[in-house]
PDB file of N, CA and C in Angstrom:
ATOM      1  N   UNK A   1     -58.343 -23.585-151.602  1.00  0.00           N
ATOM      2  CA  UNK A   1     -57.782 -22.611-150.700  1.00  0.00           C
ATOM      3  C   UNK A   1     -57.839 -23.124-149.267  1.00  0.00           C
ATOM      4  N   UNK A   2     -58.948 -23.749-148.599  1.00  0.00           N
ATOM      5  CA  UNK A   2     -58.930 -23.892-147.262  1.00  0.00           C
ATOM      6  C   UNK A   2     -59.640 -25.641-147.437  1.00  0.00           C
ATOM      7  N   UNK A   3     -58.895 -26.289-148.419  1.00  0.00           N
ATOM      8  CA  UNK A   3     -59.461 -27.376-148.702  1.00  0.00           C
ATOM      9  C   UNK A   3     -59.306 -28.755-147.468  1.00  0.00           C
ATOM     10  N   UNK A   4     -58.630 -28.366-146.768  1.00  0.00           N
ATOM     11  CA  UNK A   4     -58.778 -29.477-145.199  1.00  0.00           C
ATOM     12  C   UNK A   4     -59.398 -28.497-143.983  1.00  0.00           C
ATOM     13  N   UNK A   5     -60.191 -27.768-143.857  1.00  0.00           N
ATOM     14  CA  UNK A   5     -60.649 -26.940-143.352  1.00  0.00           C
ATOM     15  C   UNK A   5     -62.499 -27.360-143.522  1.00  0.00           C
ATOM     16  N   UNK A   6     -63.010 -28.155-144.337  1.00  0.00           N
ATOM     17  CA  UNK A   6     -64.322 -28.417-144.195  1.00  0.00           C
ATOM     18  C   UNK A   6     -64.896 -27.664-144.791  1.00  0.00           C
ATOM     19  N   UNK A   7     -66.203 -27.281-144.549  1.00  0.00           N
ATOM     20  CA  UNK A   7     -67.390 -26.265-144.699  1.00  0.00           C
ATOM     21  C   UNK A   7     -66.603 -24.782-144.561  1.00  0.00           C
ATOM     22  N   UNK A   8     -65.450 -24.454-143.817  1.00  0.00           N
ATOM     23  CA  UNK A   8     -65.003 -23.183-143.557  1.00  0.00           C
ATOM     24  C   UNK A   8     -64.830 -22.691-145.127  1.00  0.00           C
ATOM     25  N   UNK A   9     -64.441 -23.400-145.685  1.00  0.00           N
ATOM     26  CA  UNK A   9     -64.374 -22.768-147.286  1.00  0.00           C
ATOM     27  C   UNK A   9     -65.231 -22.131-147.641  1.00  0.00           C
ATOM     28  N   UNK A  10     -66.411 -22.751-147.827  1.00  0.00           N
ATOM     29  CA  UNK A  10     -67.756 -22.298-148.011  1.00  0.00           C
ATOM     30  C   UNK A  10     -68.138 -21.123-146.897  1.00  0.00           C
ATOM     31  N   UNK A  11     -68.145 -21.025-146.017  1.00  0.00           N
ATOM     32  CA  UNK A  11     -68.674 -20.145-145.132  1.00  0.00           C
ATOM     33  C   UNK A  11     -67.396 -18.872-145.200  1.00  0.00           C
ATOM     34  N   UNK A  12     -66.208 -19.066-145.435  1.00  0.00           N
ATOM     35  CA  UNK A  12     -65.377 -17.629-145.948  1.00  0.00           C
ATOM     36  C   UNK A  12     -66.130 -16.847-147.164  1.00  0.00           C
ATOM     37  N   UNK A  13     -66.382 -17.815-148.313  1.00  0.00           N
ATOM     38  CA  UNK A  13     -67.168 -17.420-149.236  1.00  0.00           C
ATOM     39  C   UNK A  13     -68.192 -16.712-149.187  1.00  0.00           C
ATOM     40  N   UNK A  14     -69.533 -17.359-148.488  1.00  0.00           N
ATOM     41  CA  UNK A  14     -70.309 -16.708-148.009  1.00  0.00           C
ATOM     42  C   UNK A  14     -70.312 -15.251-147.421  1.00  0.00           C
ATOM     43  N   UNK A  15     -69.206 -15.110-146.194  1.00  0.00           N
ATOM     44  CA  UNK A  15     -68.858 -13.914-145.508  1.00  0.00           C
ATOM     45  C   UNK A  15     -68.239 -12.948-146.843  1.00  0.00           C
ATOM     46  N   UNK A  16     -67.603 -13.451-147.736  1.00  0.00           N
ATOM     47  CA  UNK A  16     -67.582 -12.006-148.623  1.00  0.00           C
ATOM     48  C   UNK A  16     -68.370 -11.944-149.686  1.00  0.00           C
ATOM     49  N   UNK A  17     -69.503 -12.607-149.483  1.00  0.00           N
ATOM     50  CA  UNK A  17     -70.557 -12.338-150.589  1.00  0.00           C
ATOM     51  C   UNK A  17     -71.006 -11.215-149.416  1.00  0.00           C
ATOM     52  N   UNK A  18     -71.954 -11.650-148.473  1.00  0.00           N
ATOM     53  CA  UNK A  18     -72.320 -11.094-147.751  1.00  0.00           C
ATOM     54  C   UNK A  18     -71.805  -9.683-147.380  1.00  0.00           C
ATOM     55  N   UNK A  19     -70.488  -9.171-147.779  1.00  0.00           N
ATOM     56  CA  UNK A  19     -70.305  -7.973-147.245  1.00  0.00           C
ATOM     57  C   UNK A  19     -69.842  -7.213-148.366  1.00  0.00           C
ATOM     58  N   UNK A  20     -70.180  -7.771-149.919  1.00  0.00           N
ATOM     59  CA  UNK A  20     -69.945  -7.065-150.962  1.00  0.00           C
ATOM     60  C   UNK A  20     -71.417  -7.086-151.331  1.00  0.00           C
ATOM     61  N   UNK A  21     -72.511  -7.954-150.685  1.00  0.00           N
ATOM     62  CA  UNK A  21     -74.317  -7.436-150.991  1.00  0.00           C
ATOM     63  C   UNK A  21     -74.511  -6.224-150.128  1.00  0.00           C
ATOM     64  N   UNK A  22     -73.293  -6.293-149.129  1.00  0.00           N
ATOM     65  CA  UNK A  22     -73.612  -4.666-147.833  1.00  0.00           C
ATOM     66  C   UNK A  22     -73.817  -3.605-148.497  1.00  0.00           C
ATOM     67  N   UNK A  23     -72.098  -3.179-149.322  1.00  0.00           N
ATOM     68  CA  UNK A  23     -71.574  -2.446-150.184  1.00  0.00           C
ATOM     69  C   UNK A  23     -72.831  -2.066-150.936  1.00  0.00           C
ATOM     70  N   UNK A  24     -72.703  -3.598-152.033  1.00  0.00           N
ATOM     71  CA  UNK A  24     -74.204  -3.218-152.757  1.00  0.00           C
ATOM     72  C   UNK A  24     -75.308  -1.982-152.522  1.00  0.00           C
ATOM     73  N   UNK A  25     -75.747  -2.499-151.429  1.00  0.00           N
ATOM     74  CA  UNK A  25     -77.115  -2.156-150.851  1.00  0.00           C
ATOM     75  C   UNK A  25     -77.031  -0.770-150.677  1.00  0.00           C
ATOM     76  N   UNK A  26     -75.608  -0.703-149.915  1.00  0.00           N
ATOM     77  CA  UNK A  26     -75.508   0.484-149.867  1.00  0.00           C
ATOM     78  C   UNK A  26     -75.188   1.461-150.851  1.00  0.00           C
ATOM     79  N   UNK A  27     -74.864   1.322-152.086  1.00  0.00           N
ATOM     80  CA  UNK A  27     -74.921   2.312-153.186  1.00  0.00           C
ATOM     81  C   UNK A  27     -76.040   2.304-153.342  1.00  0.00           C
ATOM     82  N   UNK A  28     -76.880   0.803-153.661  1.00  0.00           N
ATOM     83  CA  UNK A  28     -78.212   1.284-153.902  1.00  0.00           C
ATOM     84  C   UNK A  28     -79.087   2.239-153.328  1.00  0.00           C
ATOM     85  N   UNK A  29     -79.293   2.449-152.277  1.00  0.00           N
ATOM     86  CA  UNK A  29     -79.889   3.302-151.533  1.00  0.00           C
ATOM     87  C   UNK A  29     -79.776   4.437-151.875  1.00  0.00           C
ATOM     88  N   UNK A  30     -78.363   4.769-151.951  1.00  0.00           N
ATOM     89  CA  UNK A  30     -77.974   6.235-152.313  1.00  0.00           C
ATOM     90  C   UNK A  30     -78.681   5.950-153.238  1.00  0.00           C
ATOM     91  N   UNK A  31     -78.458   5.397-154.842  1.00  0.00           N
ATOM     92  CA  UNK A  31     -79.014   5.387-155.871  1.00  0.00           C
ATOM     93  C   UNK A  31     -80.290   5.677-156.278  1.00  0.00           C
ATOM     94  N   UNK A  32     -81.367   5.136-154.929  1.00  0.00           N
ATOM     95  CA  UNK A  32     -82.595   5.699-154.752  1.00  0.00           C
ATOM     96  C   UNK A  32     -82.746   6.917-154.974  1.00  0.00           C
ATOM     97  N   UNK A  33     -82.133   7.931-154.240  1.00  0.00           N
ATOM     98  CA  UNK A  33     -82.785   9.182-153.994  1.00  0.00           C
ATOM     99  C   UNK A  33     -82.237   9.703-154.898  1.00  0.00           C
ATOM    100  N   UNK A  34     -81.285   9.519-155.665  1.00  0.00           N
ATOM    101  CA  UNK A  34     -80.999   9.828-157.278  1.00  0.00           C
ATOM    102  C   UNK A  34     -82.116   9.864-158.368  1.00  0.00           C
ATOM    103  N   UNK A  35     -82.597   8.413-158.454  1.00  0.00           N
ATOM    104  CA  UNK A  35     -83.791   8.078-159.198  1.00  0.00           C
ATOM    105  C   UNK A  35     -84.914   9.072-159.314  1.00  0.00           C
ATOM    106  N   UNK A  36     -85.449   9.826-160.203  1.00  0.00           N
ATOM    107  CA  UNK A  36     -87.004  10.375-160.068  1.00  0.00           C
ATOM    108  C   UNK A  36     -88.217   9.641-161.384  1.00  0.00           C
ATOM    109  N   UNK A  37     -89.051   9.383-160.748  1.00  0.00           N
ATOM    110  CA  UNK A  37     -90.122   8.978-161.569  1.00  0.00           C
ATOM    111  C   UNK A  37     -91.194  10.031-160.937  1.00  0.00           C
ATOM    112  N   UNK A  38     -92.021  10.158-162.124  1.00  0.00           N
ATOM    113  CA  UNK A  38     -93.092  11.039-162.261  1.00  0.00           C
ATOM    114  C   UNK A  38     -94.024  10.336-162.781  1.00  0.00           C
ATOM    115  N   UNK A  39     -95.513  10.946-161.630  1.00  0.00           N
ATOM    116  CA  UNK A  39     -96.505  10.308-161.688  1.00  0.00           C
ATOM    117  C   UNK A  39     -97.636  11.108-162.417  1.00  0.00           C
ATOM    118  N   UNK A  40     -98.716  10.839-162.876  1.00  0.00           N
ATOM    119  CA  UNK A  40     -99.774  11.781-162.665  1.00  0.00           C
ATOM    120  C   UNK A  40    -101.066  11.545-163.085  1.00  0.00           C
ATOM    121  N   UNK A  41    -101.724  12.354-163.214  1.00  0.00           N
ATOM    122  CA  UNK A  41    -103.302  12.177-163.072  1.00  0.00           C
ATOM    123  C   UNK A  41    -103.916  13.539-164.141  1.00  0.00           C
ATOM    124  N   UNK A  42    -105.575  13.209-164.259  1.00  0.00           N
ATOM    125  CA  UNK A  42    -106.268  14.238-164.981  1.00  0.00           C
ATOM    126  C   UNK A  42    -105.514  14.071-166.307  1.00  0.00           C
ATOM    127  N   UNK A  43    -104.705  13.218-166.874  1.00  0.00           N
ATOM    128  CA  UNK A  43    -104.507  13.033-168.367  1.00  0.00           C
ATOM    129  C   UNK A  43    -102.999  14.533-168.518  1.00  0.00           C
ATOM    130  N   UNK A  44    -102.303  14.437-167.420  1.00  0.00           N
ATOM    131  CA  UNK A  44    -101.173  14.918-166.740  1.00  0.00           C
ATOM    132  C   UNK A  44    -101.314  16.483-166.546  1.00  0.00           C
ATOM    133  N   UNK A  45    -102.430  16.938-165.931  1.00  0.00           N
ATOM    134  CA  UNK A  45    -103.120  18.193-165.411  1.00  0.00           C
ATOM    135  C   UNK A  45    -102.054  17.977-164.480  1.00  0.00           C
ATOM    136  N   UNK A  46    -102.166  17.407-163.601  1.00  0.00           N
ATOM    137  CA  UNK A  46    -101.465  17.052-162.390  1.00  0.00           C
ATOM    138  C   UNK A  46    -100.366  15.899-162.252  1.00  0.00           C
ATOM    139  N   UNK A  47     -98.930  16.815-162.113  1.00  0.00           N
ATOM    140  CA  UNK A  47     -97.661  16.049-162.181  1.00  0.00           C
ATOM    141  C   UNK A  47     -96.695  16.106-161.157  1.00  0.00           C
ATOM    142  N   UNK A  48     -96.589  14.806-160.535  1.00  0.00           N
ATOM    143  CA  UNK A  48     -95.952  14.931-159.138  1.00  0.00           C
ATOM    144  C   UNK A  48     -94.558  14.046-159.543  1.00  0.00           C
ATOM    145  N   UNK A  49     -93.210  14.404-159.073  1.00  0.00           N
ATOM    146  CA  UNK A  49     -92.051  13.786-159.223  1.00  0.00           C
ATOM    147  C   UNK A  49     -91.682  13.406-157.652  1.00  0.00           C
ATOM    148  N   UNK A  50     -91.203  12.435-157.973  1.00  0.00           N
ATOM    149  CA  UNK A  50     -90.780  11.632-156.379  1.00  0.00           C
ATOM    150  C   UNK A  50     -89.658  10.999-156.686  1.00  0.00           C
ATOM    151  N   UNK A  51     -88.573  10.818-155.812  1.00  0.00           N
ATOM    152  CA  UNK A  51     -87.616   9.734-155.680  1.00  0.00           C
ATOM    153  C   UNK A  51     -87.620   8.481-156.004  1.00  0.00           C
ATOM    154  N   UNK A  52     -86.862   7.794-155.872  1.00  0.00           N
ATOM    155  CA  UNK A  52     -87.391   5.914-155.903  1.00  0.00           C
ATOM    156  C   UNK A  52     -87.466   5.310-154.516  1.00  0.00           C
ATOM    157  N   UNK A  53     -87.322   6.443-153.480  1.00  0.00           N
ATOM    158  CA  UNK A  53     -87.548   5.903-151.958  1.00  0.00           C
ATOM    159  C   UNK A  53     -89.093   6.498-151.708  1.00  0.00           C
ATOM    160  N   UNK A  54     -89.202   7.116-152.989  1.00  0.00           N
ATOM    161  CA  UNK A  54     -90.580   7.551-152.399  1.00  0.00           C
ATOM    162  C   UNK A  54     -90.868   8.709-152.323  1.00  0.00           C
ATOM    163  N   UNK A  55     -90.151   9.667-151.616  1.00  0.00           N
ATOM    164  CA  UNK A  55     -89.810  11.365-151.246  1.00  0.00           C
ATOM    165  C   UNK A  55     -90.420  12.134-152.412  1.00  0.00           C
ATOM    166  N   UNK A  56     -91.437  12.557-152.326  1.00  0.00           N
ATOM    167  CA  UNK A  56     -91.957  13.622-153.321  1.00  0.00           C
ATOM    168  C   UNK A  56     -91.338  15.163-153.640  1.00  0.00           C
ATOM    169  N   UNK A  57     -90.666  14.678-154.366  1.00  0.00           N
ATOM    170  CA  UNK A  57     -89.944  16.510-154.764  1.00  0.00           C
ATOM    171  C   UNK A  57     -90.168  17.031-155.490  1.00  0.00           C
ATOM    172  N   UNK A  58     -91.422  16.810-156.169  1.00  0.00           N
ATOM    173  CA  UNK A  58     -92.320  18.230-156.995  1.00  0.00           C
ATOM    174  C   UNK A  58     -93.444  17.936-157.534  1.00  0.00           C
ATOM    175  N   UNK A  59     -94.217  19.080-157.485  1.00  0.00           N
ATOM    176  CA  UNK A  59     -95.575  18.544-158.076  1.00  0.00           C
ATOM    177  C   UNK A  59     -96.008  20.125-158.853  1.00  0.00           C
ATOM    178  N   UNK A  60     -96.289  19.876-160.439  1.00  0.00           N
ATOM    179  CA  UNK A  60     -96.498  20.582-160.911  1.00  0.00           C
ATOM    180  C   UNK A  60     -98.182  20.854-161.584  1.00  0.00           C
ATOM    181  N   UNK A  61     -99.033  21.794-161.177  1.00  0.00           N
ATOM    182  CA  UNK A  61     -99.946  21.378-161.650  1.00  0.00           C
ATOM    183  C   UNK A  61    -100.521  22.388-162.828  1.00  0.00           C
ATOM    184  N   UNK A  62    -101.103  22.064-163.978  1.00  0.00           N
ATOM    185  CA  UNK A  62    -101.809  22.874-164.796  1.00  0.00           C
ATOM    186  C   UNK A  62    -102.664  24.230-164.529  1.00  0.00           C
ATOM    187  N   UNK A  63    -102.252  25.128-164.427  1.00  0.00           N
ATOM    188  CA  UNK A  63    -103.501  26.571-164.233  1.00  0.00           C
ATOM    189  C   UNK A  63    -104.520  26.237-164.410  1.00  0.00           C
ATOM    190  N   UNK A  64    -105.054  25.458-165.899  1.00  0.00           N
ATOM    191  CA  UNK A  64    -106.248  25.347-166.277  1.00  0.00           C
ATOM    192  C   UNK A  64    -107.117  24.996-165.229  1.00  0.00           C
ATOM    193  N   UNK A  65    -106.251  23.858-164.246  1.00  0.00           N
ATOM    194  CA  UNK A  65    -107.213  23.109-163.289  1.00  0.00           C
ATOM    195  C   UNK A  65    -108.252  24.220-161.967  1.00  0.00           C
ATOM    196  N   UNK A  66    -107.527  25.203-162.009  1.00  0.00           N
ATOM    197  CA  UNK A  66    -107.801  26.525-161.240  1.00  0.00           C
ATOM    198  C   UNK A  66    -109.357  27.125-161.344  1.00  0.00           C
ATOM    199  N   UNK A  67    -110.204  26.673-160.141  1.00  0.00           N
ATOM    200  CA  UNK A  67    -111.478  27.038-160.217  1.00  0.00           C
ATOM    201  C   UNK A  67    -112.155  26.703-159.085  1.00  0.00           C
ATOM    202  N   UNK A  68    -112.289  27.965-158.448  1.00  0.00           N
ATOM    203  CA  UNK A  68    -112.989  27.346-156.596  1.00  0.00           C
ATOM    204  C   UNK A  68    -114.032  26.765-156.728  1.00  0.00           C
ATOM    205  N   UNK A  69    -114.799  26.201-157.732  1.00  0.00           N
ATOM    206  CA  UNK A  69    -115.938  25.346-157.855  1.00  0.00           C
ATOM    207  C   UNK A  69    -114.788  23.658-157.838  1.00  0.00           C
ATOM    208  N   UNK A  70    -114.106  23.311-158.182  1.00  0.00           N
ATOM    209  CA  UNK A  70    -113.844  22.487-158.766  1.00  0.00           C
ATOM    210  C   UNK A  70    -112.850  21.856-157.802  1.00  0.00           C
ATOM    211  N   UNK A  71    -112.936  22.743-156.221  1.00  0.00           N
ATOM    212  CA  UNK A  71    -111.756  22.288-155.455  1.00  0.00           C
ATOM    213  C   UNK A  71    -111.224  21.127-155.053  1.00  0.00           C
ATOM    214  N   UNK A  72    -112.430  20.270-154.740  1.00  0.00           N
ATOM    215  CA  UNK A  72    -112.454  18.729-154.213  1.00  0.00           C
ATOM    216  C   UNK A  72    -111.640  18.297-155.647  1.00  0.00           C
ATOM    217  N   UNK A  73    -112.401  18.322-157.125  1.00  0.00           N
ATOM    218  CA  UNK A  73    -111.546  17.530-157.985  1.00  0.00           C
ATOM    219  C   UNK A  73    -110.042  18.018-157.681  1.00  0.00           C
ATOM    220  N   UNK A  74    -109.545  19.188-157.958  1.00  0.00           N
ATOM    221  CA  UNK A  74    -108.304  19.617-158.504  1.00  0.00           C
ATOM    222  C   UNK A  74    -107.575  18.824-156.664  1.00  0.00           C
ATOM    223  N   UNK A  75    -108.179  18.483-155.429  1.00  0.00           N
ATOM    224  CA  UNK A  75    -107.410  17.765-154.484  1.00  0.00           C
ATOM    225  C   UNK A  75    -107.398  16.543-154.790  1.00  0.00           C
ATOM    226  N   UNK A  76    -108.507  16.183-155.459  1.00  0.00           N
ATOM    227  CA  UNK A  76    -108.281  14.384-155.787  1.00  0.00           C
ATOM    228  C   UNK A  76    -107.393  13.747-156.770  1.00  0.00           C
ATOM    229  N   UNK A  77    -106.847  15.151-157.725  1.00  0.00           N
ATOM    230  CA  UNK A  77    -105.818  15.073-158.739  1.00  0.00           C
ATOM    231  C   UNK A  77    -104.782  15.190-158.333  1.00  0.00           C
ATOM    232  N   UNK A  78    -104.766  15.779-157.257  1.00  0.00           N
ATOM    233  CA  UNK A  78    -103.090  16.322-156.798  1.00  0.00           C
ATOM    234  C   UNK A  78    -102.749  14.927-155.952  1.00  0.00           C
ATOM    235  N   UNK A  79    -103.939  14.156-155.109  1.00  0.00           N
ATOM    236  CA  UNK A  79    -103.387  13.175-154.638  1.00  0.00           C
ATOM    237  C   UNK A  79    -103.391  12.069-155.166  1.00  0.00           C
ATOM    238  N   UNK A  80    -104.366  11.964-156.468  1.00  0.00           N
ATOM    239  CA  UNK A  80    -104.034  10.663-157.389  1.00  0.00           C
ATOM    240  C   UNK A  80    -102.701  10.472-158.059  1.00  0.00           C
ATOM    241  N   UNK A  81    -102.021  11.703-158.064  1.00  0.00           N
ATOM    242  CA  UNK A  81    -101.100  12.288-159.373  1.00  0.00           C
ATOM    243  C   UNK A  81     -99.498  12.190-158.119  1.00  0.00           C
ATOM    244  N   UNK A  82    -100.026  11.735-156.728  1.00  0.00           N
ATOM    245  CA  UNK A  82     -99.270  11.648-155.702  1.00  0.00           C
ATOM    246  C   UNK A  82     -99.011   9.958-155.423  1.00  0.00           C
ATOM    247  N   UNK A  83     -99.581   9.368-155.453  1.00  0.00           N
ATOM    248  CA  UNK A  83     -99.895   8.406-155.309  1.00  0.00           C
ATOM    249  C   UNK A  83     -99.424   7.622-156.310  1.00  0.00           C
ATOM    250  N   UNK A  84     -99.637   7.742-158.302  1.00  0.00           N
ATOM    251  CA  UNK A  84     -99.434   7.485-158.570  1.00  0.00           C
ATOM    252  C   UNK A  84     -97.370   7.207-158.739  1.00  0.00           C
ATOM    253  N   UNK A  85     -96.933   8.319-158.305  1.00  0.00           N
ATOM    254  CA  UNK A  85     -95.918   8.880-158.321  1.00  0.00           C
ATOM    255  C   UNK A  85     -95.162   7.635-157.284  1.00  0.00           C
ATOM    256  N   UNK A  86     -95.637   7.398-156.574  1.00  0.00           N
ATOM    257  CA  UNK A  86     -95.511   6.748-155.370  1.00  0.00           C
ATOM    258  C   UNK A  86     -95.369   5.250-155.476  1.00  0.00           C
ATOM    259  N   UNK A  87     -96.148   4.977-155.874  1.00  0.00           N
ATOM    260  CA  UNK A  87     -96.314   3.408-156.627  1.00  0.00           C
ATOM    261  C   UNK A  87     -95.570   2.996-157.904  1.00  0.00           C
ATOM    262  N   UNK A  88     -95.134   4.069-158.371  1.00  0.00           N
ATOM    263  CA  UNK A  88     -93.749   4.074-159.394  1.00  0.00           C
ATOM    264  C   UNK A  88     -92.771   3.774-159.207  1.00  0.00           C
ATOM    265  N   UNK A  89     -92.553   4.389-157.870  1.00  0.00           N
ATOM    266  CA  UNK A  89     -91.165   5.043-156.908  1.00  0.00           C
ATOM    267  C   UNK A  89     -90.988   3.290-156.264  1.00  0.00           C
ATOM    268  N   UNK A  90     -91.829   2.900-155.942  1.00  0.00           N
ATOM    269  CA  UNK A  90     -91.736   1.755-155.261  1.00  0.00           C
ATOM    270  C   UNK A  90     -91.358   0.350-156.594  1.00  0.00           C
ATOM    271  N   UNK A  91     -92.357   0.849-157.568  1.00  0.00           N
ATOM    272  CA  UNK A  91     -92.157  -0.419-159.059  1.00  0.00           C
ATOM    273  C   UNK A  91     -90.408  -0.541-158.843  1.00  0.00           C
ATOM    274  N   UNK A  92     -89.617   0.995-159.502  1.00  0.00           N
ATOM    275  CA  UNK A  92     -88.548   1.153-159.590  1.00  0.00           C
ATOM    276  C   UNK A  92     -87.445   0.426-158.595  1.00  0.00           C
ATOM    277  N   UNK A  93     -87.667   0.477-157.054  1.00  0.00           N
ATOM    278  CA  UNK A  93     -86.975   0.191-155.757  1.00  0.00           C
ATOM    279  C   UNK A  93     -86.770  -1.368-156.017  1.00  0.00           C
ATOM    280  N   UNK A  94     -87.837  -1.766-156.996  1.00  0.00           N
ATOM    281  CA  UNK A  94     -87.745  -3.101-156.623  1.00  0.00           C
ATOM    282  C   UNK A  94     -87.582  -3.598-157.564  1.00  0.00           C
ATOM    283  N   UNK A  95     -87.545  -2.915-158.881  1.00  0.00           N
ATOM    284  CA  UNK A  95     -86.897  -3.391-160.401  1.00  0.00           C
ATOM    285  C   UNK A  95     -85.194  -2.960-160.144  1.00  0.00           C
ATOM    286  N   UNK A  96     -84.731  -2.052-159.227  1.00  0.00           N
ATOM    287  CA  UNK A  96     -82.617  -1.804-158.666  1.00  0.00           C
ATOM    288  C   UNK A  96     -83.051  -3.271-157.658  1.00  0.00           C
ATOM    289  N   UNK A  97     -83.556  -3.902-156.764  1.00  0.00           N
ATOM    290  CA  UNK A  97     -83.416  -4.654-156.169  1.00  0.00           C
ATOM    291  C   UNK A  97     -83.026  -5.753-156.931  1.00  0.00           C
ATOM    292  N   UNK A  98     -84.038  -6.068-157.844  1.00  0.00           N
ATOM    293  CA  UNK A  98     -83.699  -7.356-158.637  1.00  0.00           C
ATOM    294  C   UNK A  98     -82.777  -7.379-159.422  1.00  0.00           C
ATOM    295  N   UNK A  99     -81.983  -6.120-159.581  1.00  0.00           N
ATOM    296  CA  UNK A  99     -80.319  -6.105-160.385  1.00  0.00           C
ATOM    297  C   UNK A  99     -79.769  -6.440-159.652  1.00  0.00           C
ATOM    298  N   UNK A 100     -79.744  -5.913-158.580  1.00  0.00           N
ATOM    299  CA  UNK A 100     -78.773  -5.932-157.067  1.00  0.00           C
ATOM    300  C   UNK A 100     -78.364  -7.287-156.726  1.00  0.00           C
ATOM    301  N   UNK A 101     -80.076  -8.644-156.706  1.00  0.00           N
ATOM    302  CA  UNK A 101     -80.015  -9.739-155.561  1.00  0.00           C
ATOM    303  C   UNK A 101     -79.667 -11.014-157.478  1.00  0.00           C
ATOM    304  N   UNK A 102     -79.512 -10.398-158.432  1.00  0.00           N
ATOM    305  CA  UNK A 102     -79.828 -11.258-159.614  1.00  0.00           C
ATOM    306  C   UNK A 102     -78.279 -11.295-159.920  1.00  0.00           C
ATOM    307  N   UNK A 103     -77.645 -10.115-159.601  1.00  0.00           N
ATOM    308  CA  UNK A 103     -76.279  -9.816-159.834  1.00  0.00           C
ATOM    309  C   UNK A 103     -75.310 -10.634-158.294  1.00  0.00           C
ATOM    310  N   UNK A 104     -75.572 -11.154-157.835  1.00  0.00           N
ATOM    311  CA  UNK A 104     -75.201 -11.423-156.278  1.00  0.00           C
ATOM    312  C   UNK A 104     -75.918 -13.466-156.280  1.00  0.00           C
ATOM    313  N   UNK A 105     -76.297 -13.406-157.347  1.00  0.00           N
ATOM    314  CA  UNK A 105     -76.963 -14.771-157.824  1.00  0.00           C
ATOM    315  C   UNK A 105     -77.712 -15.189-156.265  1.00  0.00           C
ATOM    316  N   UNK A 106     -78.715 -14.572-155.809  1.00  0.00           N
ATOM    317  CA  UNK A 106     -80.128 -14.610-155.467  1.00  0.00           C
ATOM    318  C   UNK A 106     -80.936 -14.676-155.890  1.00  0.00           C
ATOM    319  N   UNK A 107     -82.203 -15.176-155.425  1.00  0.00           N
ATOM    320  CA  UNK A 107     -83.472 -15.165-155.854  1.00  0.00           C
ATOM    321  C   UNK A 107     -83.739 -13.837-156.438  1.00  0.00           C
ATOM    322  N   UNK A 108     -84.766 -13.685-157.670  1.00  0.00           N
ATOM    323  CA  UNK A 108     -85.273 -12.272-157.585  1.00  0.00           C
ATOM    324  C   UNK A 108     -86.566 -11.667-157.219  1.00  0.00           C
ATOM    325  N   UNK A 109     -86.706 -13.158-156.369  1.00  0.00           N
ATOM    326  CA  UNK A 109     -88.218 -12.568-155.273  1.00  0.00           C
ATOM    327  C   UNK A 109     -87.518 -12.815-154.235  1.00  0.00           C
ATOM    328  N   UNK A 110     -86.141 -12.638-153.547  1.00  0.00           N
ATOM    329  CA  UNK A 110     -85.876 -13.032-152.373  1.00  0.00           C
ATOM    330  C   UNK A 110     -86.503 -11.282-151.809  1.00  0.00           C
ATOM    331  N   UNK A 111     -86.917 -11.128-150.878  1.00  0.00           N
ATOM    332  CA  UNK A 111     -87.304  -9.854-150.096  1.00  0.00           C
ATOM    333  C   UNK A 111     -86.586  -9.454-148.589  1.00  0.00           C
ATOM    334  N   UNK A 112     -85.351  -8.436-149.375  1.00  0.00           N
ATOM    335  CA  UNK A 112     -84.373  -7.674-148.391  1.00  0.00           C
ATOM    336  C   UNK A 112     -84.901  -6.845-147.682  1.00  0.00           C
ATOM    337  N   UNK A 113     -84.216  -5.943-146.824  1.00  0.00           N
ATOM    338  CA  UNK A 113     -84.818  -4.553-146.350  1.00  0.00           C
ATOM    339  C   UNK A 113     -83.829  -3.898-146.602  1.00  0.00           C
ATOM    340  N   UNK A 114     -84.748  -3.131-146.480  1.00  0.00           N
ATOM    341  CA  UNK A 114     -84.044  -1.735-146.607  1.00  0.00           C
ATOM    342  C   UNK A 114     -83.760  -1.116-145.635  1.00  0.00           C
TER     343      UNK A 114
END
């Protein structure tokens, strides 16, 4: 195509990889807050759902856990069961990344931002 033109061949190429990984990225993202993984804790007493950006949008917890003696545990469940949720959300972000940069024939430890 631009074969007396040099390196410009290559670097046109480049420029529409580069702005169909934009595209990409950018569904992905949306795609994030689509995603929910659910985390939890206490053997799933405590169940927190989050996005794949992270965003916690629900946390459901067992009655049983209900007992003003027991307050500190039933907070250390709600934030283990948060947390775990969280560290899911993130596994996920970066298991769509490696479709994204594997499909775009990148590394799949290359590290984008978001």
């Amino acid at each position: 195509m631009l074969k007396g033109l040099g390196g410009l061949g290559d670097m046109a190429g480049m420029m529409k990889k580069a702005q169909e990984m934009q595209v990409k990225m950018a569904q992905m993202q949306d795609d994030l807050h689509a995603i929910l993984v659910t985390g939890e804790s206490g053997a799933g007493l405590v169940k927190a759902t989050a996005s794949a950006k992270g965003d916690l949008k629900s946390l459901d917890i067992d009655p049983s856990i209900f007992n003003s003696d027991d307050k500190e545990v039933v907070e250390d469940l709600i934030l283990a069961a948060i947390k775990d949720a969280q560290a899911k959300a993130a596994e996920r972000a970066q298991a769509e990344m490696a479709k994204l940069t594997e499909g775009l024939g990148l590394p799949k430890d290359m590290k984008l931002p978001f």
